[in-house]
Protein backbone atom coordinates (compact mmCIF):
# COMPACT_ATOMS: atom_id res chain seq x y z
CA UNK A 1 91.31 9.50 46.33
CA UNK A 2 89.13 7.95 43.38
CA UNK A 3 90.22 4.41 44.38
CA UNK A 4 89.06 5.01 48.01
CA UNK A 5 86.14 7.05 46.83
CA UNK A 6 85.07 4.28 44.28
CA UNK A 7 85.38 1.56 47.09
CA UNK A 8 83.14 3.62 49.38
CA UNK A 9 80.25 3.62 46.60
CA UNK A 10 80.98 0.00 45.84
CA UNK A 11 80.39 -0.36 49.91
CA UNK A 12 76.84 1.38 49.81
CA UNK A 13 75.94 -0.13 46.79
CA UNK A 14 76.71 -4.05 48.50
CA UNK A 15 75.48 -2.55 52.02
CA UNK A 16 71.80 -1.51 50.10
CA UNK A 17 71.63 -5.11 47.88
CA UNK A 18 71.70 -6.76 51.08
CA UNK A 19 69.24 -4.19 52.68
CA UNK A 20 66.94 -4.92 49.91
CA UNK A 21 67.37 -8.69 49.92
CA UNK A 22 66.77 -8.80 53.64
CA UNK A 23 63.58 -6.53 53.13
CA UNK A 24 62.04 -8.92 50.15
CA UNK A 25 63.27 -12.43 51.47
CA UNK A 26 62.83 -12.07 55.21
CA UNK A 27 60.79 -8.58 56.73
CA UNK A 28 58.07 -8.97 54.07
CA UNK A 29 57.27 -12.77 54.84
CA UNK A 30 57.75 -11.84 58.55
CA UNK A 31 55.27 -8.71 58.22
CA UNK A 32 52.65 -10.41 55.91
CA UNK A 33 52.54 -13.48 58.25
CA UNK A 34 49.43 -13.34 60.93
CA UNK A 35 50.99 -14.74 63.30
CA UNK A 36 52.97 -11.74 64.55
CA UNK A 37 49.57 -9.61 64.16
CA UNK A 38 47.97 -12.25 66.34
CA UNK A 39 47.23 -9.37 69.13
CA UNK A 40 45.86 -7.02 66.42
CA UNK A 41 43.75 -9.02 64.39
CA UNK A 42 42.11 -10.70 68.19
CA UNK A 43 41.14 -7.27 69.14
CA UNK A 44 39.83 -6.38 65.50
CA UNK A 45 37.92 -9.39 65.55
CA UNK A 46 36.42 -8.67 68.90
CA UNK A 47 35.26 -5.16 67.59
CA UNK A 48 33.77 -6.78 64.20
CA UNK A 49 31.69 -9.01 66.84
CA UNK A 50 30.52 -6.03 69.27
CA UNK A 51 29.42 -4.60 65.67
CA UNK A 52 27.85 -7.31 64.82
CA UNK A 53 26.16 -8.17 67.66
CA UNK A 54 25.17 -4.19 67.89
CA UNK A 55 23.82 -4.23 64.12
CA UNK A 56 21.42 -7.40 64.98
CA UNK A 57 20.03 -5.28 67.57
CA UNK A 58 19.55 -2.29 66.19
CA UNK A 59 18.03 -3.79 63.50
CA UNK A 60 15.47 -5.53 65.79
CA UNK A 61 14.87 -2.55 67.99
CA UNK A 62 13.79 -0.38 65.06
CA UNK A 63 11.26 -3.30 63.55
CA UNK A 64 9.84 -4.07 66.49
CA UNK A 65 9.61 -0.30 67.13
CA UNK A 66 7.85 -0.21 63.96
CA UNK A 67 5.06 -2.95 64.89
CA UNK A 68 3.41 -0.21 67.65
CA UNK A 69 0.52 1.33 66.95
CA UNK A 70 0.99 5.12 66.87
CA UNK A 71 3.24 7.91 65.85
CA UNK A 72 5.01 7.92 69.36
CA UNK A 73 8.20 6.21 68.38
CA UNK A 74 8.46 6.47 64.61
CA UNK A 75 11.03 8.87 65.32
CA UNK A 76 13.01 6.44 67.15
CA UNK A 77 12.54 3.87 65.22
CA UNK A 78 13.88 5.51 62.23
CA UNK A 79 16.87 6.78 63.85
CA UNK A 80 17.53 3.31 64.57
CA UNK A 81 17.50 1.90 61.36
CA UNK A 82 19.83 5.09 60.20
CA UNK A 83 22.39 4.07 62.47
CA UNK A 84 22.47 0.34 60.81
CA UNK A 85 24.11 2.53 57.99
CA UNK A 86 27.31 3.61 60.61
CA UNK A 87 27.68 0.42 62.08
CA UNK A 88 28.22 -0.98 58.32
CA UNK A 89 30.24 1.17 57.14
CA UNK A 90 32.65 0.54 61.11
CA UNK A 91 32.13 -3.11 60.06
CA UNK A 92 33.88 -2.36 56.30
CA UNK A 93 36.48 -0.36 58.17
CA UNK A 94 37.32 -2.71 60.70
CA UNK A 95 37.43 -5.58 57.40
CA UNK A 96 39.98 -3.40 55.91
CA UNK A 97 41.95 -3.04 58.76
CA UNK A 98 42.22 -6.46 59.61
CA UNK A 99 43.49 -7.65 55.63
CA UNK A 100 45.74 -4.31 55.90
CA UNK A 101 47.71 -5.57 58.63
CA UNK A 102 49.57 -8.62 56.80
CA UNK A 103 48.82 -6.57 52.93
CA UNK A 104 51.01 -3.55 54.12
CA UNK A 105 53.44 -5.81 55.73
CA UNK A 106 53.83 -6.98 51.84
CA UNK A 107 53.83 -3.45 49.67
CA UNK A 108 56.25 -1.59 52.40
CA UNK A 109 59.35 -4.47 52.41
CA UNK A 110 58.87 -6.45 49.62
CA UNK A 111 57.81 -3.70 47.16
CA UNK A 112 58.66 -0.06 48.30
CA UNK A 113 61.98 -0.66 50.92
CA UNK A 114 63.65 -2.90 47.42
CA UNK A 115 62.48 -0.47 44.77
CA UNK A 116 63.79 2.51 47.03
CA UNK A 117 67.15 1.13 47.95
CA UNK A 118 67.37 0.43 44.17
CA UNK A 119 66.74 4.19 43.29
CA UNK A 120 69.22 4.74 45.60
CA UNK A 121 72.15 2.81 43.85
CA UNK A 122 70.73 4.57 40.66
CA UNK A 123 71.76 7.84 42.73
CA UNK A 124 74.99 6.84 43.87
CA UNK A 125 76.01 5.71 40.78
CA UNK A 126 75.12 8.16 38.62
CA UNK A 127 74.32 11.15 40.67
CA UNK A 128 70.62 11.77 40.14
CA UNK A 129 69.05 13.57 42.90
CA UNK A 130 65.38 12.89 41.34
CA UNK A 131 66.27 9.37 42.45
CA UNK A 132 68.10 10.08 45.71
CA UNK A 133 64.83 11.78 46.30
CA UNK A 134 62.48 9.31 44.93
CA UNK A 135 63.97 6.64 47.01
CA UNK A 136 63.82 8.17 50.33
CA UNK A 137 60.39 9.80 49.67
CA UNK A 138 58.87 5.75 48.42
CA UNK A 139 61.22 4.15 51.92
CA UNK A 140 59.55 6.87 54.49
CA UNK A 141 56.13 6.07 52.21
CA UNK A 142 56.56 2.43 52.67
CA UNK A 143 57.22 2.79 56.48
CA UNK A 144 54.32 5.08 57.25
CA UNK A 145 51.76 2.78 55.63
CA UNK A 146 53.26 -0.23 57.38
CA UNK A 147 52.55 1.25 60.69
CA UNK A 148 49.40 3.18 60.22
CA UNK A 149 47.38 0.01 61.43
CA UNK A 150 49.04 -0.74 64.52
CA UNK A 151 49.30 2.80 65.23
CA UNK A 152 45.31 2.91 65.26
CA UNK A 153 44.85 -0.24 66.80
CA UNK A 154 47.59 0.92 69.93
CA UNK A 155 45.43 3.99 70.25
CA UNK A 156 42.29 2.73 70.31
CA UNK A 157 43.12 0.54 72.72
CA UNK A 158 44.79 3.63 75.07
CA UNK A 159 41.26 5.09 74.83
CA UNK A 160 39.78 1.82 75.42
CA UNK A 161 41.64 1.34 78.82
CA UNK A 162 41.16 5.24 79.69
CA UNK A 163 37.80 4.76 79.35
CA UNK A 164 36.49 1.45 80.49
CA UNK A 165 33.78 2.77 82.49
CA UNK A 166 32.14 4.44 80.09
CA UNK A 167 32.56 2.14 76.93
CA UNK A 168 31.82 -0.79 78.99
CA UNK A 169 28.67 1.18 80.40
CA UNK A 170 27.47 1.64 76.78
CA UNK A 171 27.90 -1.59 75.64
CA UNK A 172 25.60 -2.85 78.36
CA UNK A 173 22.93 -2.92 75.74
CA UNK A 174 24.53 -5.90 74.00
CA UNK A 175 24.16 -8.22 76.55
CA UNK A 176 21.87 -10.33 78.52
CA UNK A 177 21.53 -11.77 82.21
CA UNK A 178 22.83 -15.54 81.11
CA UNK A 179 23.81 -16.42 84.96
CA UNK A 180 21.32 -19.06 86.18
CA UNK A 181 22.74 -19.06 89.81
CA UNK A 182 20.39 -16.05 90.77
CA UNK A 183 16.93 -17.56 90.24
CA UNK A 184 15.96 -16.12 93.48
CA UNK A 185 16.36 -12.40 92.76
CA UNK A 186 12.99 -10.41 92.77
CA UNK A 187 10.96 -9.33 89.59
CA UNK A 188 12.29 -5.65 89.76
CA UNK A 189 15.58 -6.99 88.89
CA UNK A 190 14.78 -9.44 86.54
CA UNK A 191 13.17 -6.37 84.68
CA UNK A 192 16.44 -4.54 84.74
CA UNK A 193 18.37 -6.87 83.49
CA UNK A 194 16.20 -7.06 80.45
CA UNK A 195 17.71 -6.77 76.93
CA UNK A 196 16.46 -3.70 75.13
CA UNK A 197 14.36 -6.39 72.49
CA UNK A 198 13.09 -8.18 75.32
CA UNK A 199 11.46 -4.23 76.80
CA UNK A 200 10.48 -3.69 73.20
CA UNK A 201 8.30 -7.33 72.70
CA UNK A 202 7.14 -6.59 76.93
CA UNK A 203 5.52 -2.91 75.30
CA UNK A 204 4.20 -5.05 72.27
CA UNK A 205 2.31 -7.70 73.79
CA UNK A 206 1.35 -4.91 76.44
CA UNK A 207 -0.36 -2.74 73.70
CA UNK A 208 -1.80 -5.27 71.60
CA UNK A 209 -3.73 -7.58 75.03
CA UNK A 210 -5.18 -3.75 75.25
CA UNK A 211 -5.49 -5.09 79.47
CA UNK A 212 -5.81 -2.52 81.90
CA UNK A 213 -3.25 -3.64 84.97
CA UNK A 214 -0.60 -4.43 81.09
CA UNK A 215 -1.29 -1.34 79.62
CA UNK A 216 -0.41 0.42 83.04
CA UNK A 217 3.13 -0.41 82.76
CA UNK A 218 3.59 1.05 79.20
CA UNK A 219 4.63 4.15 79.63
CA UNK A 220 7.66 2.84 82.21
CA UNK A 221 8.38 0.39 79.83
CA UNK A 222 8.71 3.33 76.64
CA UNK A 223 10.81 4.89 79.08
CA UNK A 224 13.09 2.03 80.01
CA UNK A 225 13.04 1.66 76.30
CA UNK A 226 14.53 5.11 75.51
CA UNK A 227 17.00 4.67 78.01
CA UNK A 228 18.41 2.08 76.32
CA UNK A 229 18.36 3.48 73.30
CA UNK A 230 20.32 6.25 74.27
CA UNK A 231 23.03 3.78 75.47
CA UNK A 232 22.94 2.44 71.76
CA UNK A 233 23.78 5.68 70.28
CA UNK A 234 26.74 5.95 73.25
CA UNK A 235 27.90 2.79 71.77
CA UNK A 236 27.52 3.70 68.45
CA UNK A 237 29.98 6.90 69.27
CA UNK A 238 32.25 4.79 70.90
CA UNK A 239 32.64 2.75 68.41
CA UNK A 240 32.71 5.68 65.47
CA UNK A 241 35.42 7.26 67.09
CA UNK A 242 37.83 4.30 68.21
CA UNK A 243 37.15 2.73 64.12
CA UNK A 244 36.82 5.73 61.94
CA UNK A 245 38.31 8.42 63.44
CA UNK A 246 41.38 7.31 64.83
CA UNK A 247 42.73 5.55 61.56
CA UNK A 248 41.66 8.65 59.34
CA UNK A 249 43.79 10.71 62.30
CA UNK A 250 46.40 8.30 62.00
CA UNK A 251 46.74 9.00 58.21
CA UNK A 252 46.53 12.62 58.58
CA UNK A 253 49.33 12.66 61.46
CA UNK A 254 51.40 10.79 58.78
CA UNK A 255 50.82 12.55 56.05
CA UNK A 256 51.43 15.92 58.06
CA UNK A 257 54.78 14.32 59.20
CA UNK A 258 55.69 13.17 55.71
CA UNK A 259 55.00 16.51 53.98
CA UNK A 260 57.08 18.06 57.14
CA UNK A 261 59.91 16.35 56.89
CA UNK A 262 60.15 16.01 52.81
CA UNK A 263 58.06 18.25 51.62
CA UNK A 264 60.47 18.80 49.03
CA UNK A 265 58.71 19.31 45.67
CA UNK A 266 59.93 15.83 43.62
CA UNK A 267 60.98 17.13 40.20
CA UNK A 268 61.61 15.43 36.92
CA UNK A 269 65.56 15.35 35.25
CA UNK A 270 65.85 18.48 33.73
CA UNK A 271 67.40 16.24 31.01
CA UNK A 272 64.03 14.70 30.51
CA UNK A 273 62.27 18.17 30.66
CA UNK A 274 64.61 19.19 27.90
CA UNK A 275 64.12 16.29 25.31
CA UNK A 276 60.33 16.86 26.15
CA UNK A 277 60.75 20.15 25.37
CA UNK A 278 62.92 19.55 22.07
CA UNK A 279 60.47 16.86 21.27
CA UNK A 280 57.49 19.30 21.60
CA UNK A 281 59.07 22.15 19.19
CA UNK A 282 59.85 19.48 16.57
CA UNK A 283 56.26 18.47 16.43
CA UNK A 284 55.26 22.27 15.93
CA UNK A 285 57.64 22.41 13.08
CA UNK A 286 56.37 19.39 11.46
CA UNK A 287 52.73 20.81 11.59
């Protein structure tokens, strides 16, 4: 029974050495590469353009807000130039995301999956359920953080595709008409295809000619203008929600999970807690 039970342990221990070397020499150079995040980091990219793209605009929406004469829009014009404070902080999220794709990769096979399997060879071999604990606790760690990105990424792109209309509706105010082939459509439409900074510099060079038939066309224009704007703070949302909110749910769903499943309090040796203890009295004595 001891020979047979001794081979078995000898069994786990081999079967986890190879687990670990797999993890270190093969999954972590496989999971840190870019090449298998290709998809990922393409549609993280994209997003750190739309932000981009978004910031420049909102930045020169709000100046050129600030050039009219008047109170009228100062209230616009400073919400504007708050939400260049969002978009950065999407743009730093989206940054992280992107290096946290091939980084986690790393940490969770070539770090954590090793060190746990190793903990666990500690616990077969010498029966310590601190590190039978330990081990499973850091493996289920090292797994969660490995997927949180993708995890974020495949939602945001579910939401994405659920709602196209709408997102792609809101990001209207990013672009331009850049197709020459309809030279020949009328004025009215040339006007609605305006960008937002175009409008703006239209109700600048309206006020400041001070013309009667220019300043008649204002007031549409101001209103054109704060239609637009509204579509940048339905952008803005869009893009709050699919880059901040989703990863921090992400986390949480993990972390939820985690605590769940081993939410078993992880405590010291009661060996160690002993000696600490001993230790502890002798320096009292001593005093």
């Amino acid at each position: 029974m001891g020979k047979s039970f001794n081979k078995s342990n000898v069994l786990k221990v081999l079967v986890l050495v190879i687990i670990a070397m797999i993890s270190f020499f093969y999954f972590s150079k496989l999971f840190s590469s870019v090449d298998i995040h290709t998809a990922s980091i393409e549609y993280l990219d994209d997003k750190k353009m739309t932000v981009a793209a978004l910031t420049v605009t909102v930045s020169g929406t709000a100046a050129l807000l600030s050039l009219l004469p008047g109170d009228a829009l100062s209230p616009i014009a400073t919400q504007l130039a708050g939400m260049t404070n969002w978009l950065l902080l999407i743009t730093v999220v989206v940054i992280m995301e992107k290096y946290l794709l091939t980084i986690t990769g790393f940490i969770s096979f070539g770090i954590l999956i090793p060190i746990s399997c190793g903990l666990y060879i500690v616990y077969i071999i010498w029966k310590s359920l601190f590190c039978r604990s330990l081990a499973i606790k850091l493996a289920v760690f090292g797994l969660s953080i490995f997927l949180i990105v993708p995890t974020s990424v495949q939602l945001c792109k579910i939401i994405e595709q659920t709602n196209r209309d709408s997102i792609n509706q809101s990001m209207e105010v990013l672009s331009k008409d850049e197709d020459t082939e309809n030279t020949e459509t009328n004025e009215d439409n040339d006007v609605n295809k305006q960008s937002i900074i175009d409008k703006l510099v239209g109700i600048v060079e309206a006020i400041k000619n001070s013309t009667t038939e220019i300043a008649s066309g204002v007031t549409e224009k101001i209103e054109e203008a704060k239609t637009a704007i509204s579509n940048f703070i339905d952008a803005i949302a869009v893009l709050v929600v699919t880059s901040c909110v989703i990863p921090l749910l992400v986390i949480l769903g993990y972390s939820l999970l985690i605590k769940m499943i081993f939410g078993i309090h992880l405590d010291p040796p009661k060996k160690l807690l002993n000696r600490l203890n001993i230790g502890k009295e002798n320096s009292d004595i001593s005093e």
